[in-house]
N, C-alpha and C. Protein backbone atom coordinates (compact mmCIF):
# COMPACT_ATOMS: atom_id res chain seq x y z
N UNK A 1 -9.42 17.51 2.36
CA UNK A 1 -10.86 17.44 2.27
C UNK A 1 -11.40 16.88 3.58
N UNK A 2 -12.60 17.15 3.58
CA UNK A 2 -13.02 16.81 5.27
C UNK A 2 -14.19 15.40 4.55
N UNK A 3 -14.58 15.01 6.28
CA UNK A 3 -14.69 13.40 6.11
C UNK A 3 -16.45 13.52 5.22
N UNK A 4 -16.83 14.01 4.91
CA UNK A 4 -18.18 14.49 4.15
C UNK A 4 -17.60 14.39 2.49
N UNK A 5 -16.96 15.04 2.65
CA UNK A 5 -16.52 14.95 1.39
C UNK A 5 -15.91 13.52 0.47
N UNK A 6 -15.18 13.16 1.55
CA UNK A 6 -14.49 11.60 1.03
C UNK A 6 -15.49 10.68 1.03
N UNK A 7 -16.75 11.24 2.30
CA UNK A 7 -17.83 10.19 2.49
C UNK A 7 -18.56 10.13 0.51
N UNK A 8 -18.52 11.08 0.03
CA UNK A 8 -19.71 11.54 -1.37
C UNK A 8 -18.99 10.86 -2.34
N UNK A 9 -17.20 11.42 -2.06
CA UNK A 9 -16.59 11.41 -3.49
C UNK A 9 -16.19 9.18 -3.41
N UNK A 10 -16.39 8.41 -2.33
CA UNK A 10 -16.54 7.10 -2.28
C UNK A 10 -16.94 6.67 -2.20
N UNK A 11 -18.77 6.60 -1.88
CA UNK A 11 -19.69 6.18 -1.76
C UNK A 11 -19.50 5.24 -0.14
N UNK A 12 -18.68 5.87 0.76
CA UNK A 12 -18.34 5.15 2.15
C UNK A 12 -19.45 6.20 3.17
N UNK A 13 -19.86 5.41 3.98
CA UNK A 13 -20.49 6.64 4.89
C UNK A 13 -19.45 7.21 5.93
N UNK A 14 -19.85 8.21 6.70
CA UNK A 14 -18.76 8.84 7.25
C UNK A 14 -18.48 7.92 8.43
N UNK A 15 -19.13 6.84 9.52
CA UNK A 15 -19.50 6.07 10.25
C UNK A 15 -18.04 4.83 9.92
N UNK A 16 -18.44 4.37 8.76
CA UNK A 16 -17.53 3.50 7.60
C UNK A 16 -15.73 3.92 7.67
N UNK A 17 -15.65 5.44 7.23
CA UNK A 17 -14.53 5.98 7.02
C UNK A 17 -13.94 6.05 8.10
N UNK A 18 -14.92 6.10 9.41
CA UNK A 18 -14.03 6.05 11.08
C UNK A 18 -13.55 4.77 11.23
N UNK A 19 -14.44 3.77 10.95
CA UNK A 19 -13.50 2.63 11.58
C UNK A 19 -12.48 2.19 10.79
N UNK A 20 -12.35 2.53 8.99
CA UNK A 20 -11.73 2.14 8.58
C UNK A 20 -9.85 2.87 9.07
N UNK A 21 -10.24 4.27 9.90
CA UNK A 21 -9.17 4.92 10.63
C UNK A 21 -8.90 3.99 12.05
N UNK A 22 -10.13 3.52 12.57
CA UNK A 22 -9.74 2.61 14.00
C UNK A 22 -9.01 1.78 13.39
N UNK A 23 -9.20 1.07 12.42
CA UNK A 23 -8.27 -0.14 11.81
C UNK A 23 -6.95 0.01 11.42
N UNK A 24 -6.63 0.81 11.21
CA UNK A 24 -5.51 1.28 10.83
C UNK A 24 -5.46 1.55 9.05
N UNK A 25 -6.51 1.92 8.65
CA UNK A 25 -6.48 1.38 7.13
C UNK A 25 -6.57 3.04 6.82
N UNK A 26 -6.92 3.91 7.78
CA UNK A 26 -6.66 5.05 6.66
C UNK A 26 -5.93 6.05 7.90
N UNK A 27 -5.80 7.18 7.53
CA UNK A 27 -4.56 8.23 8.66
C UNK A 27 -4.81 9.15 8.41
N UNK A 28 -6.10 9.89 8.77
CA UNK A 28 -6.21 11.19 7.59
C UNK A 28 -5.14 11.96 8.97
N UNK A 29 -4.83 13.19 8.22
CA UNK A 29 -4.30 14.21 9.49
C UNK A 29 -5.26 14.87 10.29
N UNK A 30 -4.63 15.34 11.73
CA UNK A 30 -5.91 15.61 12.20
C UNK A 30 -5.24 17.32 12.52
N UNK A 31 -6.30 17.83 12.40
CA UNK A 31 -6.50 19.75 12.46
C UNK A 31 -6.03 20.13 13.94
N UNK A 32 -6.25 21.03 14.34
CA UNK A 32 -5.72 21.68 15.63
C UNK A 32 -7.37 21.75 16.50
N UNK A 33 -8.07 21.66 15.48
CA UNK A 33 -9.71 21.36 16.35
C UNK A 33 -10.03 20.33 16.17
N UNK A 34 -9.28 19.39 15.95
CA UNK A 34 -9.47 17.84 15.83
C UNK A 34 -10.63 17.06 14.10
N UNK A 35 -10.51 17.94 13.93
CA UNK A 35 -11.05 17.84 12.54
C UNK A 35 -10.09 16.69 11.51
N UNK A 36 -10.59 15.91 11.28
CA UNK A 36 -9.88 14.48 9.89
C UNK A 36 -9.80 15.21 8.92
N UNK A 37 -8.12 15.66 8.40
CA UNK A 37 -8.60 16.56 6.95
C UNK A 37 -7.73 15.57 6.21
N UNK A 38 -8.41 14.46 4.87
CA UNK A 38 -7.90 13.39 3.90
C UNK A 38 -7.23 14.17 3.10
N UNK A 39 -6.50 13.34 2.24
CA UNK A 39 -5.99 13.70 1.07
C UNK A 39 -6.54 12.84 -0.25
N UNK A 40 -6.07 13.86 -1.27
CA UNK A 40 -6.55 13.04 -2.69
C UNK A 40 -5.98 11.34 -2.80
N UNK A 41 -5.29 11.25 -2.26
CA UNK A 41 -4.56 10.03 -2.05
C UNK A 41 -5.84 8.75 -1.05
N UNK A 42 -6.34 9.59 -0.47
CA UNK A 42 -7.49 8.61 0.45
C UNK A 42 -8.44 8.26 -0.06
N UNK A 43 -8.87 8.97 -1.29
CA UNK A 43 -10.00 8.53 -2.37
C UNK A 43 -9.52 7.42 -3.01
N UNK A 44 -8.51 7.04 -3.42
CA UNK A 44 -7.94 5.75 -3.65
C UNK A 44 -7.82 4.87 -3.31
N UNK A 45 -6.91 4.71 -2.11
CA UNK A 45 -7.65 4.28 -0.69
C UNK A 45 -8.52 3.48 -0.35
N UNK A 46 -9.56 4.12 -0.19
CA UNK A 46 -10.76 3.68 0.41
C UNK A 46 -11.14 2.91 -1.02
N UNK A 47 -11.28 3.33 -2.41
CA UNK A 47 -11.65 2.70 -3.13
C UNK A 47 -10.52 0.92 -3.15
N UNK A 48 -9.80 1.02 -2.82
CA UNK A 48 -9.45 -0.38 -3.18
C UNK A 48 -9.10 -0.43 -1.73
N UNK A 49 -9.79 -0.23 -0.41
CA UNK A 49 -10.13 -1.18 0.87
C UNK A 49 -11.31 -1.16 0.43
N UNK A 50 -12.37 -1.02 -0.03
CA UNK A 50 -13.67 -1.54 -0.51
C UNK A 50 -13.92 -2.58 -1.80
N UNK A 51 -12.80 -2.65 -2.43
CA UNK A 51 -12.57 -3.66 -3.50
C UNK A 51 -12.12 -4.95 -2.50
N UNK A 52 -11.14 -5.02 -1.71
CA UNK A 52 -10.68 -5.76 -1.06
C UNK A 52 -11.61 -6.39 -0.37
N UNK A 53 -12.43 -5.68 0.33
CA UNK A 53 -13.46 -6.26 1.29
C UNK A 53 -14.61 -6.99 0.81
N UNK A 54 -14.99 -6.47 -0.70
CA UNK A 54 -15.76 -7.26 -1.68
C UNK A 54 -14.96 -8.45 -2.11
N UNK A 55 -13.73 -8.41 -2.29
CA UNK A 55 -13.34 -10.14 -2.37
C UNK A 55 -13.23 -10.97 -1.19
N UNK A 56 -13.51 -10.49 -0.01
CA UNK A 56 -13.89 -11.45 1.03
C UNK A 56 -12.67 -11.25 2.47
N UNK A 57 -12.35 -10.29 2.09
CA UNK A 57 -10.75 -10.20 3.02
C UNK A 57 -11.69 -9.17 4.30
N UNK A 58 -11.11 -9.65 5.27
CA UNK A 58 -11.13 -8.95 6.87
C UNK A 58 -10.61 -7.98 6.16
N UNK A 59 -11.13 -7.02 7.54
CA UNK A 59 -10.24 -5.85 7.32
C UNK A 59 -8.68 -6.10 8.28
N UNK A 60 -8.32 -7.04 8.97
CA UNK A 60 -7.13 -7.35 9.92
C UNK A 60 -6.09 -7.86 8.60
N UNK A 61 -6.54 -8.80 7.34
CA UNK A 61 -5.87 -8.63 6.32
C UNK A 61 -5.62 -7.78 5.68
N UNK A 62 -6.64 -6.91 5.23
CA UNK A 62 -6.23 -5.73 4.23
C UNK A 62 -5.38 -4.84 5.22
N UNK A 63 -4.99 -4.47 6.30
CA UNK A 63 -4.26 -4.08 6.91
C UNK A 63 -2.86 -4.27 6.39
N UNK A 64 -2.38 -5.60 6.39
CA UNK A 64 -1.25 -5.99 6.02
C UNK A 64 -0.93 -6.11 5.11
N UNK A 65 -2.36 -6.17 3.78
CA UNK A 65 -1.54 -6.27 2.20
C UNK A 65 -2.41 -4.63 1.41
N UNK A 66 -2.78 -3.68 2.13
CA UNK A 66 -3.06 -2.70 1.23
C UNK A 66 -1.81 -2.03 0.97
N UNK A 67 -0.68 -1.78 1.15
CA UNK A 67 0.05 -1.49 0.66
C UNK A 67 0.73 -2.18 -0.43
N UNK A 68 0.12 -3.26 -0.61
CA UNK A 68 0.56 -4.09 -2.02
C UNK A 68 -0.32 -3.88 -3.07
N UNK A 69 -1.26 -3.09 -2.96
CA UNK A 69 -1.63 -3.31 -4.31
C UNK A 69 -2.04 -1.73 -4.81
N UNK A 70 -2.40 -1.46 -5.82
CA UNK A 70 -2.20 -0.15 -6.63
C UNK A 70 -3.54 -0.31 -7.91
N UNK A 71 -4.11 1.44 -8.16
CA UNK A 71 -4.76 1.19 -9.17
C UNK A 71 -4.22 1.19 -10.25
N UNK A 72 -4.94 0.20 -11.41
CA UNK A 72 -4.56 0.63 -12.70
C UNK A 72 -6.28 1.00 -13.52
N UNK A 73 -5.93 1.98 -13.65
CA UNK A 73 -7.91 1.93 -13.84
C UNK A 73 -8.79 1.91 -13.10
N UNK A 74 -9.61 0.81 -13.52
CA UNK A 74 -10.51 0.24 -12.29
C UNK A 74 -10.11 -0.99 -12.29
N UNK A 75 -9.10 -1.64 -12.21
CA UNK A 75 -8.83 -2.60 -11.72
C UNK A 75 -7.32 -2.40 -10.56
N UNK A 76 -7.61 -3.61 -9.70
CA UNK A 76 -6.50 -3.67 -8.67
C UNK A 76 -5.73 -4.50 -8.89
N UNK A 77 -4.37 -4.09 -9.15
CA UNK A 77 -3.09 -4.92 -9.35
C UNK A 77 -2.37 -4.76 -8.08
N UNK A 78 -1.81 -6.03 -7.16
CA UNK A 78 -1.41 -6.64 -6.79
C UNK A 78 0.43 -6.35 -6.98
N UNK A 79 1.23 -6.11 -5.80
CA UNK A 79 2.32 -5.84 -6.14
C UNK A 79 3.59 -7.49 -5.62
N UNK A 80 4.94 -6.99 -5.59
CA UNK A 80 5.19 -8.54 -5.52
C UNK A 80 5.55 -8.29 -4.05
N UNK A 81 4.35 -8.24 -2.55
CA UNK A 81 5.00 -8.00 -1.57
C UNK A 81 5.41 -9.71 -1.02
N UNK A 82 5.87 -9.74 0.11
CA UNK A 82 6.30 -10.65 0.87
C UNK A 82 5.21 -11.04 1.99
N UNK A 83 4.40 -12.47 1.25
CA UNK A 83 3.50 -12.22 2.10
C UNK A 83 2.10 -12.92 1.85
N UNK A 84 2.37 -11.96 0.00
CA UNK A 84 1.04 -11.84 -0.40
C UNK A 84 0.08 -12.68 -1.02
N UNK A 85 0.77 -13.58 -1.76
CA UNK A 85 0.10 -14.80 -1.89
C UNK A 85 0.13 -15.81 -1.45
N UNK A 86 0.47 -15.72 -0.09
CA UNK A 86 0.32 -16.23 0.86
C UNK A 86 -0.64 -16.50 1.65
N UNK A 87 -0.84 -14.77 2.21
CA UNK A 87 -2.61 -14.74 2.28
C UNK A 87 -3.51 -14.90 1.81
N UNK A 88 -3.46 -14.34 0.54
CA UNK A 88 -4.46 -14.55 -0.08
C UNK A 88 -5.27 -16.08 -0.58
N UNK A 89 -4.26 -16.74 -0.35
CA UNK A 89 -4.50 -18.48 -0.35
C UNK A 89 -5.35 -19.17 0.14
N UNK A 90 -4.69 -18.35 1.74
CA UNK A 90 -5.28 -18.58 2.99
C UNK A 90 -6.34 -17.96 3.08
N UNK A 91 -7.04 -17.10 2.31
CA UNK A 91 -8.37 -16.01 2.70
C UNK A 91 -9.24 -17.13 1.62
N UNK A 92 -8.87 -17.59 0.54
CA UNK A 92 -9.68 -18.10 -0.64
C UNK A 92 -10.54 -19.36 -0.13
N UNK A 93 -9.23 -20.47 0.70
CA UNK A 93 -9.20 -21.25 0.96
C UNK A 93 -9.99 -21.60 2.53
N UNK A 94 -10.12 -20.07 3.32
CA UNK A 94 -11.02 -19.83 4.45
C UNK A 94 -12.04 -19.74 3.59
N UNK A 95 -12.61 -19.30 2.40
CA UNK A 95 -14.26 -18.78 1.91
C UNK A 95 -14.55 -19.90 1.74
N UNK A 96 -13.70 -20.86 0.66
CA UNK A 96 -14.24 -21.99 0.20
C UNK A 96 -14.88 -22.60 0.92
N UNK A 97 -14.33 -22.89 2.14
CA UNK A 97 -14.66 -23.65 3.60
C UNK A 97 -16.29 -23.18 3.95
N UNK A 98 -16.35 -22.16 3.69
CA UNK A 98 -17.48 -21.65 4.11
C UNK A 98 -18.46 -21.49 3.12
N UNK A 99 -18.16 -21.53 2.11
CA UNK A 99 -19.39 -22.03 1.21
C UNK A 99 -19.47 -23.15 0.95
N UNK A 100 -18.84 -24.03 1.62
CA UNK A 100 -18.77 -25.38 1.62
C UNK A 100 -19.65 -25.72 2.89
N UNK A 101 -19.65 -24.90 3.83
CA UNK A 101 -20.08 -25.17 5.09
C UNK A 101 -22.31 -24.67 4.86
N UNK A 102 -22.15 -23.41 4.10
CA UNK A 102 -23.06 -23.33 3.64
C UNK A 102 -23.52 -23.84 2.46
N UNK A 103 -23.34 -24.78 1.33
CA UNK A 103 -23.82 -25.85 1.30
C UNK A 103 -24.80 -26.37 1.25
N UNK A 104 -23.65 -27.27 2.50
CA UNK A 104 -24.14 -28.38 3.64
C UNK A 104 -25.57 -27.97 3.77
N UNK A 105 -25.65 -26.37 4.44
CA UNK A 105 -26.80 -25.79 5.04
C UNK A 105 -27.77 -26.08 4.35
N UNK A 106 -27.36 -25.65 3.31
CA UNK A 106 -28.44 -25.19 2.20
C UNK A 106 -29.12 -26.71 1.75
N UNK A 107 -28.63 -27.85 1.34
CA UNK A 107 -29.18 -29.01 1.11
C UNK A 107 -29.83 -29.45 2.31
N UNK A 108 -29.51 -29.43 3.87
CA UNK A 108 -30.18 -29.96 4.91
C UNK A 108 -31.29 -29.65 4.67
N UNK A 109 -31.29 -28.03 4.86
CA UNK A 109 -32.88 -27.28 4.54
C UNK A 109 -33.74 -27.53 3.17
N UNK A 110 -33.24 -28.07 2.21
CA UNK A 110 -33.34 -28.38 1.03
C UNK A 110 -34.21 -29.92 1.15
N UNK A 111 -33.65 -30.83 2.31
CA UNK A 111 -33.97 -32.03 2.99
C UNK A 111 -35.15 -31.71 3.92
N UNK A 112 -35.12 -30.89 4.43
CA UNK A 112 -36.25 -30.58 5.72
C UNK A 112 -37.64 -30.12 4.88
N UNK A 113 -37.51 -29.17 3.56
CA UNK A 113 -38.25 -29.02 3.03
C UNK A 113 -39.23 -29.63 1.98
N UNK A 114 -38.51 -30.72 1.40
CA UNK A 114 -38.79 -31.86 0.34
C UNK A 114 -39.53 -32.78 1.48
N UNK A 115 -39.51 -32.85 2.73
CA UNK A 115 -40.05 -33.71 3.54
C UNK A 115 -41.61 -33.14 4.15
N UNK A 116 -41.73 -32.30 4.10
CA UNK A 116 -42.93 -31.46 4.75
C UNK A 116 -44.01 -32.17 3.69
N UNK A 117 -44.89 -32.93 4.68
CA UNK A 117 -46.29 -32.78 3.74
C UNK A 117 -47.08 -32.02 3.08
N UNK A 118 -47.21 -32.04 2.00
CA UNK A 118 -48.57 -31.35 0.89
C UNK A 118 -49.47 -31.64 1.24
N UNK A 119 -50.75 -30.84 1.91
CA UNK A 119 -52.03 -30.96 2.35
C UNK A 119 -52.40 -29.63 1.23
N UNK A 120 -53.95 -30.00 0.78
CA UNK A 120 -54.85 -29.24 -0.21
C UNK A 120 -55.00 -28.26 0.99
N UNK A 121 -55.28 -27.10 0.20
CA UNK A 121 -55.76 -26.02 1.14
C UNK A 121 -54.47 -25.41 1.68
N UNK A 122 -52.86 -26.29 1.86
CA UNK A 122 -52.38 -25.54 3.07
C UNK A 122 -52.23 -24.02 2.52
N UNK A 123 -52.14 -23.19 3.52
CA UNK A 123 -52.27 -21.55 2.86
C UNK A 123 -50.76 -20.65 4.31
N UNK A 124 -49.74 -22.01 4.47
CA UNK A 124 -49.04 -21.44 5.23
C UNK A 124 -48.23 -20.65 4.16
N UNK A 125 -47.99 -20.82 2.90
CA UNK A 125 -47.21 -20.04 2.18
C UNK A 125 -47.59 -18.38 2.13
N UNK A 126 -49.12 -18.76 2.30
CA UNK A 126 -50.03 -17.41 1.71
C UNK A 126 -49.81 -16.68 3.12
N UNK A 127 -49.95 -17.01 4.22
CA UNK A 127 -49.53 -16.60 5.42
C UNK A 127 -48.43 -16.02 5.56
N UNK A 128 -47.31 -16.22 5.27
CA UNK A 128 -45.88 -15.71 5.14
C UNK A 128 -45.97 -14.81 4.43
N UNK A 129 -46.29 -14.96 3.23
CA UNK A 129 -46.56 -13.17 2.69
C UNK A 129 -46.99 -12.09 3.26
N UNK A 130 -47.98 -12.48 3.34
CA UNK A 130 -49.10 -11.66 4.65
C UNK A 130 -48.23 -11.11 5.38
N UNK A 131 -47.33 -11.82 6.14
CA UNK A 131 -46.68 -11.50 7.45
C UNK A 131 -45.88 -10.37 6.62
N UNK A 132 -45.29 -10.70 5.69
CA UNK A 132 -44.12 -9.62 5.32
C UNK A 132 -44.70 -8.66 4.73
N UNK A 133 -45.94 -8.11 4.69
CA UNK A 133 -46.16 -7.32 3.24
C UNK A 133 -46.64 -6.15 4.72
């Protein structure tokens, strides 16, 4: 199938499906006019490197553990590679950090905002709409 097609039947755009080939994450074959022709096998694929990437994994990880895992359904099971919960430890334990880090953020601004004076009249809220509408 050509890259239009894999783009419809995965909801990936065709833009999407190239880099996920720069990455090494997919291999379609290539034609004698240089044409990407996938296989039924790449619809799979792409569906669980897009599962992967929704749980928070680089694509430099899913590199190294998409061959561990497999559909069953619509869910992704996880095989017993060498490796793998290893990373994945390490990927959980990088997010945490970072919603930990955002947070932080989020209460500072939470602090900056509880501090702003209430004046009658102010209409900077009503202003901001404005701006966006």
């Amino acid at each position: 199938m050509r890259i239009g097609t894999l783009a419809d039947r995965t909801g990936a755009s065709r833009r999407l499906l190239r880099y996920y080939e720069e990455q090494g994450l997919l291999q379609p074959l290539r034609l004698a006019n240089g044409y990407r022709e996938y296989s039924e096998s790449d619809v799979a694929t792409v569906r669980r490197i897009r599962t992967l990437l929704a749980a928070g994994l680089p694509t430099a990880v899913i590199a190294r553990l998409l061959h561990c895992v497999h559909d069953e359904g619509e869910r992704l099971i996880p095989s017993a590679c060498p490796g793998m919960v290893t990373s994945l430890r390490q990927e959980r334990r990088r997010i945490s950090e970072a919603i930990t880090r955002l947070q932080s953020s989020q209460q500072a601004l939470d602090t900056l905002l509880a501090a702003v004076p209430r004046r009658s009249g102010d209409t900077s809220g009503r202003r901001e709409r404005d701006r966006r509408a």
